[in-house]
PDB file of N, CA and C in Angstrom:
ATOM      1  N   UNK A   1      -6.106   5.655  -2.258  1.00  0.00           N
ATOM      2  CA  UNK A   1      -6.685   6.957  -2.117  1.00  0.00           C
ATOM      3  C   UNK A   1      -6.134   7.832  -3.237  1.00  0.00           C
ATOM      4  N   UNK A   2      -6.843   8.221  -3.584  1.00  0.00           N
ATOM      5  CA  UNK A   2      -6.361   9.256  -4.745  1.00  0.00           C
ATOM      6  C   UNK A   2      -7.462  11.102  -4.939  1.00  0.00           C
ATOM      7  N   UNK A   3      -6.218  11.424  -4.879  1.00  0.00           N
ATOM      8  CA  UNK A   3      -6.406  13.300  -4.266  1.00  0.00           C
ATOM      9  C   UNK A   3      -7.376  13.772  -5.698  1.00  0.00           C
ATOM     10  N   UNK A   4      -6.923  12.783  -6.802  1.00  0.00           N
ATOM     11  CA  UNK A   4      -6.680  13.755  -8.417  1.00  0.00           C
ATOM     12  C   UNK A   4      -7.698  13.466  -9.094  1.00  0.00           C
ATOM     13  N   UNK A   5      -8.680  12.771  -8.421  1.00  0.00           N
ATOM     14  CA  UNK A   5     -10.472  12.293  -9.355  1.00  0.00           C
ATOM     15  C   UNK A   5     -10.174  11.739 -10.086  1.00  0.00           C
ATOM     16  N   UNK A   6      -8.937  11.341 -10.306  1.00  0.00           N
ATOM     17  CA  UNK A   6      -9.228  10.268 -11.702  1.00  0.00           C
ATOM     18  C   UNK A   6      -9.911   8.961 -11.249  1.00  0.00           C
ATOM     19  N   UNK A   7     -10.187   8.347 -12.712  1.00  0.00           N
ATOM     20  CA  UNK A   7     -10.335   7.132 -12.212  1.00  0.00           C
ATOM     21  C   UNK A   7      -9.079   6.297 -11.991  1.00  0.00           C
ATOM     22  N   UNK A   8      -9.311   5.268 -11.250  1.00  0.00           N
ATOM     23  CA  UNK A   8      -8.024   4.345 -11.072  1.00  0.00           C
ATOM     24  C   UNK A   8      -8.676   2.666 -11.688  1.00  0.00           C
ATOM     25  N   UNK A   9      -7.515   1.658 -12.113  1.00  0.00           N
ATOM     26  CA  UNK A   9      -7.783   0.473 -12.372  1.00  0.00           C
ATOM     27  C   UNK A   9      -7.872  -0.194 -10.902  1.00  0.00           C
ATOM     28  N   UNK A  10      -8.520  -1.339 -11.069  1.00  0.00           N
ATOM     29  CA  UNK A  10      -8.341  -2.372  -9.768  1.00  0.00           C
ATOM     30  C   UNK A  10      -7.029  -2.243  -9.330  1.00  0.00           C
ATOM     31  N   UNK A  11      -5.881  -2.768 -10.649  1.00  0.00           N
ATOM     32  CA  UNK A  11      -4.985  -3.155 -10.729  1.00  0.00           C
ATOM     33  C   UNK A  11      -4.206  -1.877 -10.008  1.00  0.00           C
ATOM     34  N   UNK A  12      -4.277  -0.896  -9.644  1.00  0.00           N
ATOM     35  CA  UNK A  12      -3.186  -0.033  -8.746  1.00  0.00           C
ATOM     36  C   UNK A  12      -3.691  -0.061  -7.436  1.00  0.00           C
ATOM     37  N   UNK A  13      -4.958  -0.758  -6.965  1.00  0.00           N
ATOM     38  CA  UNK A  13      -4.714  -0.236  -5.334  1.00  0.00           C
ATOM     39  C   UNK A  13      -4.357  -2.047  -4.689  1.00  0.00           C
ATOM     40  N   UNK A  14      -3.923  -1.482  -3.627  1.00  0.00           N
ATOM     41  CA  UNK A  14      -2.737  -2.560  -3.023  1.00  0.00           C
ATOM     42  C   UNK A  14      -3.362  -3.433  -2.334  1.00  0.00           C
ATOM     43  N   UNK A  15      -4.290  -4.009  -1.980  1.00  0.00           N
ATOM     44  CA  UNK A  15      -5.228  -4.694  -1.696  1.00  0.00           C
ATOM     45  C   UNK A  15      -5.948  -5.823  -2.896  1.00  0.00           C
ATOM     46  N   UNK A  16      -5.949  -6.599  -3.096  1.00  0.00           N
ATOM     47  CA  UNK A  16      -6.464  -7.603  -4.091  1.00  0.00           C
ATOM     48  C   UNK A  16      -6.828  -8.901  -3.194  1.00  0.00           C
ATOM     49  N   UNK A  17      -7.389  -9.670  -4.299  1.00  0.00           N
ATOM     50  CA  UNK A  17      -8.109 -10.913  -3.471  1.00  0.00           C
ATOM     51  C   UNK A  17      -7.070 -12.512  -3.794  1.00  0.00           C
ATOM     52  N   UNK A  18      -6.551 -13.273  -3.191  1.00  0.00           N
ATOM     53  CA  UNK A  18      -6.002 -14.714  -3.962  1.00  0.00           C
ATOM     54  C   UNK A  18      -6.369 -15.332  -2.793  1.00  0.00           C
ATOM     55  N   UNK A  19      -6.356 -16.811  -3.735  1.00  0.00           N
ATOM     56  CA  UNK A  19      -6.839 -18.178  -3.116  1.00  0.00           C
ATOM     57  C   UNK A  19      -5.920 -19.067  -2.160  1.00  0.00           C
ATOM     58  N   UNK A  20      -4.652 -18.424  -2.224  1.00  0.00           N
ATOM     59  CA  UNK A  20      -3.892 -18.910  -1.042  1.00  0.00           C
ATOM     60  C   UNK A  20      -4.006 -18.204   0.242  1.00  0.00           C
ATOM     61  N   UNK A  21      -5.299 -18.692   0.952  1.00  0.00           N
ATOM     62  CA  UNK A  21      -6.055 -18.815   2.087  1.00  0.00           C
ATOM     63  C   UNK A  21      -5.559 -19.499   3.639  1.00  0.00           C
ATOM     64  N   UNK A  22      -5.528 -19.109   4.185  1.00  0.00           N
ATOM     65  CA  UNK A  22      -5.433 -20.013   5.588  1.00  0.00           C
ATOM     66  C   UNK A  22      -6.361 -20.677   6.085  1.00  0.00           C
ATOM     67  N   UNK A  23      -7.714 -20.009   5.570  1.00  0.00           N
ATOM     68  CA  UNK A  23      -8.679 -21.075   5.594  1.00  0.00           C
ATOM     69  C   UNK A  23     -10.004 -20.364   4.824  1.00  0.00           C
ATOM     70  N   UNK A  24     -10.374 -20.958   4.317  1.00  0.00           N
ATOM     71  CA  UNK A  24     -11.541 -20.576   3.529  1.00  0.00           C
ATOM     72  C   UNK A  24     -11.140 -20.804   2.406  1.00  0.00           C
ATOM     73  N   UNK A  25     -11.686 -19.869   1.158  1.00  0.00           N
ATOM     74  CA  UNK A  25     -10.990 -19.685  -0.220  1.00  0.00           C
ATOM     75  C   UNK A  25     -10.758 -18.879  -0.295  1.00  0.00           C
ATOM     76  N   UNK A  26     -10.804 -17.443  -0.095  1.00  0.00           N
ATOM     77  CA  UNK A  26     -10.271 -16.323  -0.035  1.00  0.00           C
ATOM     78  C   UNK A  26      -9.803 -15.927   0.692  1.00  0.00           C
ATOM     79  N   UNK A  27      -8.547 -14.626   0.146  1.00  0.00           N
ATOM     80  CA  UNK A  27      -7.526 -14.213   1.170  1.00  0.00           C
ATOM     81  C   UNK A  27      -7.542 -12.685   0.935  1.00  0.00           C
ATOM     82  N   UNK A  28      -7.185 -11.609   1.675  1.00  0.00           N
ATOM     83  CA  UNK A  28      -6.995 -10.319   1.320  1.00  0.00           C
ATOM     84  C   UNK A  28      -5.336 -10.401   0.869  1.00  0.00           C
ATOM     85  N   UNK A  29      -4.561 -10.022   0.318  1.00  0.00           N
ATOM     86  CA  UNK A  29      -2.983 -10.006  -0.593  1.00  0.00           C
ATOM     87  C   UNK A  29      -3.011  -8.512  -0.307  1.00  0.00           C
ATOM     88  N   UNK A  30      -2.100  -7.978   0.219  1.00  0.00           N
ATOM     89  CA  UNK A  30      -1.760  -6.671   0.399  1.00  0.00           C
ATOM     90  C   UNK A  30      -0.228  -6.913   0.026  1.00  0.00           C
ATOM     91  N   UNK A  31      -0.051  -5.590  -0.808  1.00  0.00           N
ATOM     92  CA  UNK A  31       1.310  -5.584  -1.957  1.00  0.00           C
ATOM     93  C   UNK A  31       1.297  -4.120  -1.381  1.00  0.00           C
ATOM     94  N   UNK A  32       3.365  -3.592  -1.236  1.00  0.00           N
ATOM     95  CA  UNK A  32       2.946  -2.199  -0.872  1.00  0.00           C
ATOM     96  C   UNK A  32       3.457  -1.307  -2.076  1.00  0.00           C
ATOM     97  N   UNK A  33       3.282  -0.269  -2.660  1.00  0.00           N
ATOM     98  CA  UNK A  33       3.858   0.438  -3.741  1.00  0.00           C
ATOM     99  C   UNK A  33       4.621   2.131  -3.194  1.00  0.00           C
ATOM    100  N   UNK A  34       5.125   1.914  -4.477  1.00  0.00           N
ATOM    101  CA  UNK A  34       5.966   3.221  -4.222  1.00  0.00           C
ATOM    102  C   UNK A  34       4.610   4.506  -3.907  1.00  0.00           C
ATOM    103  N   UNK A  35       4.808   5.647  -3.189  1.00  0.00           N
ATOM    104  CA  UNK A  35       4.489   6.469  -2.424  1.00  0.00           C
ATOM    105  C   UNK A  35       5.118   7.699  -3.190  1.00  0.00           C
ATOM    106  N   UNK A  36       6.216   7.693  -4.068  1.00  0.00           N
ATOM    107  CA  UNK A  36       6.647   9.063  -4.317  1.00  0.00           C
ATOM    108  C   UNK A  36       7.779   9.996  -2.998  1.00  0.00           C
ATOM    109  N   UNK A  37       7.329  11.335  -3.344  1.00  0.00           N
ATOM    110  CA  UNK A  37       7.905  11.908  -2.554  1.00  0.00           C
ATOM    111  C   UNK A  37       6.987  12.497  -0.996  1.00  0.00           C
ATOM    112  N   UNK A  38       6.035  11.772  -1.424  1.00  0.00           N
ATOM    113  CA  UNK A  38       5.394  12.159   0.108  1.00  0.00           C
ATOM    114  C   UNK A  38       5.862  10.936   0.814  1.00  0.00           C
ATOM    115  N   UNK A  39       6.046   9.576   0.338  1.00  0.00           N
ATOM    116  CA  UNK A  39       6.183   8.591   0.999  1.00  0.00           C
ATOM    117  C   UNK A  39       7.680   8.968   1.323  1.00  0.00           C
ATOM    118  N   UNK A  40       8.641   9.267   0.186  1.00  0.00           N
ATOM    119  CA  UNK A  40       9.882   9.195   1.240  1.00  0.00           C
ATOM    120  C   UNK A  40      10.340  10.370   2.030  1.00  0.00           C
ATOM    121  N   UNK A  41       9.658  11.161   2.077  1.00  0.00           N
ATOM    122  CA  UNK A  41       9.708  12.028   3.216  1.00  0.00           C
ATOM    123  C   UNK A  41       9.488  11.444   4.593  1.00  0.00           C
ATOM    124  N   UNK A  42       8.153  11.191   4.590  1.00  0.00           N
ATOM    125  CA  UNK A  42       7.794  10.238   5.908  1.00  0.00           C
ATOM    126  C   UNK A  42       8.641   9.084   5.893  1.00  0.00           C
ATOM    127  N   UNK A  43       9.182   8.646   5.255  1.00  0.00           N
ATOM    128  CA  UNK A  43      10.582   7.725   5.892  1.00  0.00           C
ATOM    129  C   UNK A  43      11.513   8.141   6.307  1.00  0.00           C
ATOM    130  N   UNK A  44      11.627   8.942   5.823  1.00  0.00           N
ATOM    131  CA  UNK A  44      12.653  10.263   6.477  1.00  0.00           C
ATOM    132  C   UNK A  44      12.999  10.281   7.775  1.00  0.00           C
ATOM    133  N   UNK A  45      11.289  11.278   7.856  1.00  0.00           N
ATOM    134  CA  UNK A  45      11.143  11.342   9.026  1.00  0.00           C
ATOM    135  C   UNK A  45      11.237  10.379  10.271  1.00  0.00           C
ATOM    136  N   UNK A  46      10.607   9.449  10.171  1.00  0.00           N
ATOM    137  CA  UNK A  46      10.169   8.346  10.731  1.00  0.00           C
ATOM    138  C   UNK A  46      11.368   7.319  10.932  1.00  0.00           C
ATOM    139  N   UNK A  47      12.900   7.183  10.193  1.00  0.00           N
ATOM    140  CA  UNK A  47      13.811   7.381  10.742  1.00  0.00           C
ATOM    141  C   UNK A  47      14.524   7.999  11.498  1.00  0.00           C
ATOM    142  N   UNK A  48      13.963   9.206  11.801  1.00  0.00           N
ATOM    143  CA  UNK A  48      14.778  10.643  12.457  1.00  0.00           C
ATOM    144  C   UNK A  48      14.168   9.970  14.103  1.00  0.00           C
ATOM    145  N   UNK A  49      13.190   9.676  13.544  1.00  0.00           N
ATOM    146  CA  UNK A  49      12.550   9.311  15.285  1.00  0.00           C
ATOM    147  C   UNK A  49      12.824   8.234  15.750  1.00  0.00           C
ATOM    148  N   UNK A  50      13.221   7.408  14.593  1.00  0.00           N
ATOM    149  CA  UNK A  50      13.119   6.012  15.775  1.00  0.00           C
ATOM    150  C   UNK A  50      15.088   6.136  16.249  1.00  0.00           C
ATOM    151  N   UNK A  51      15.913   6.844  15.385  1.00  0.00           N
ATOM    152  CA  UNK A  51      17.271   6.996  16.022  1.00  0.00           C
ATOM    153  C   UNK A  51      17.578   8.025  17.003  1.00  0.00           C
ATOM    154  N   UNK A  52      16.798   9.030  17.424  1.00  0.00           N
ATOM    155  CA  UNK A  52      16.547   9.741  18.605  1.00  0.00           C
ATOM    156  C   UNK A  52      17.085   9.322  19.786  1.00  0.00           C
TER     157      UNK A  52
END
């Protein structure tokens, strides 16, 4: 998802396709990437809650 209209390459969203399958020939490959500072906020957070 991207806020900023640019365009983006294939190559940055985290989702791609490979052939190491469980069955078929194709597989969905989900890779996760850095998030910045919105992402580590919500880790933050999301530590704060689960040690509550």
């Amino acid at each position: 998802m991207s806020f900023g209209g640019g365009v983006k390459e294939p190559e940055s969203y985290p989702t791609k396709t490979t052939t190491d399958a469980h069955s078929g020939t194709k597989a969905a490959l989900l890779e996760t990437k850095l998030t910045g500072s919105f992402g580590a906020m919500f880790k933050n957070l999301l530590q704060q809650v689960i040690y509550l």
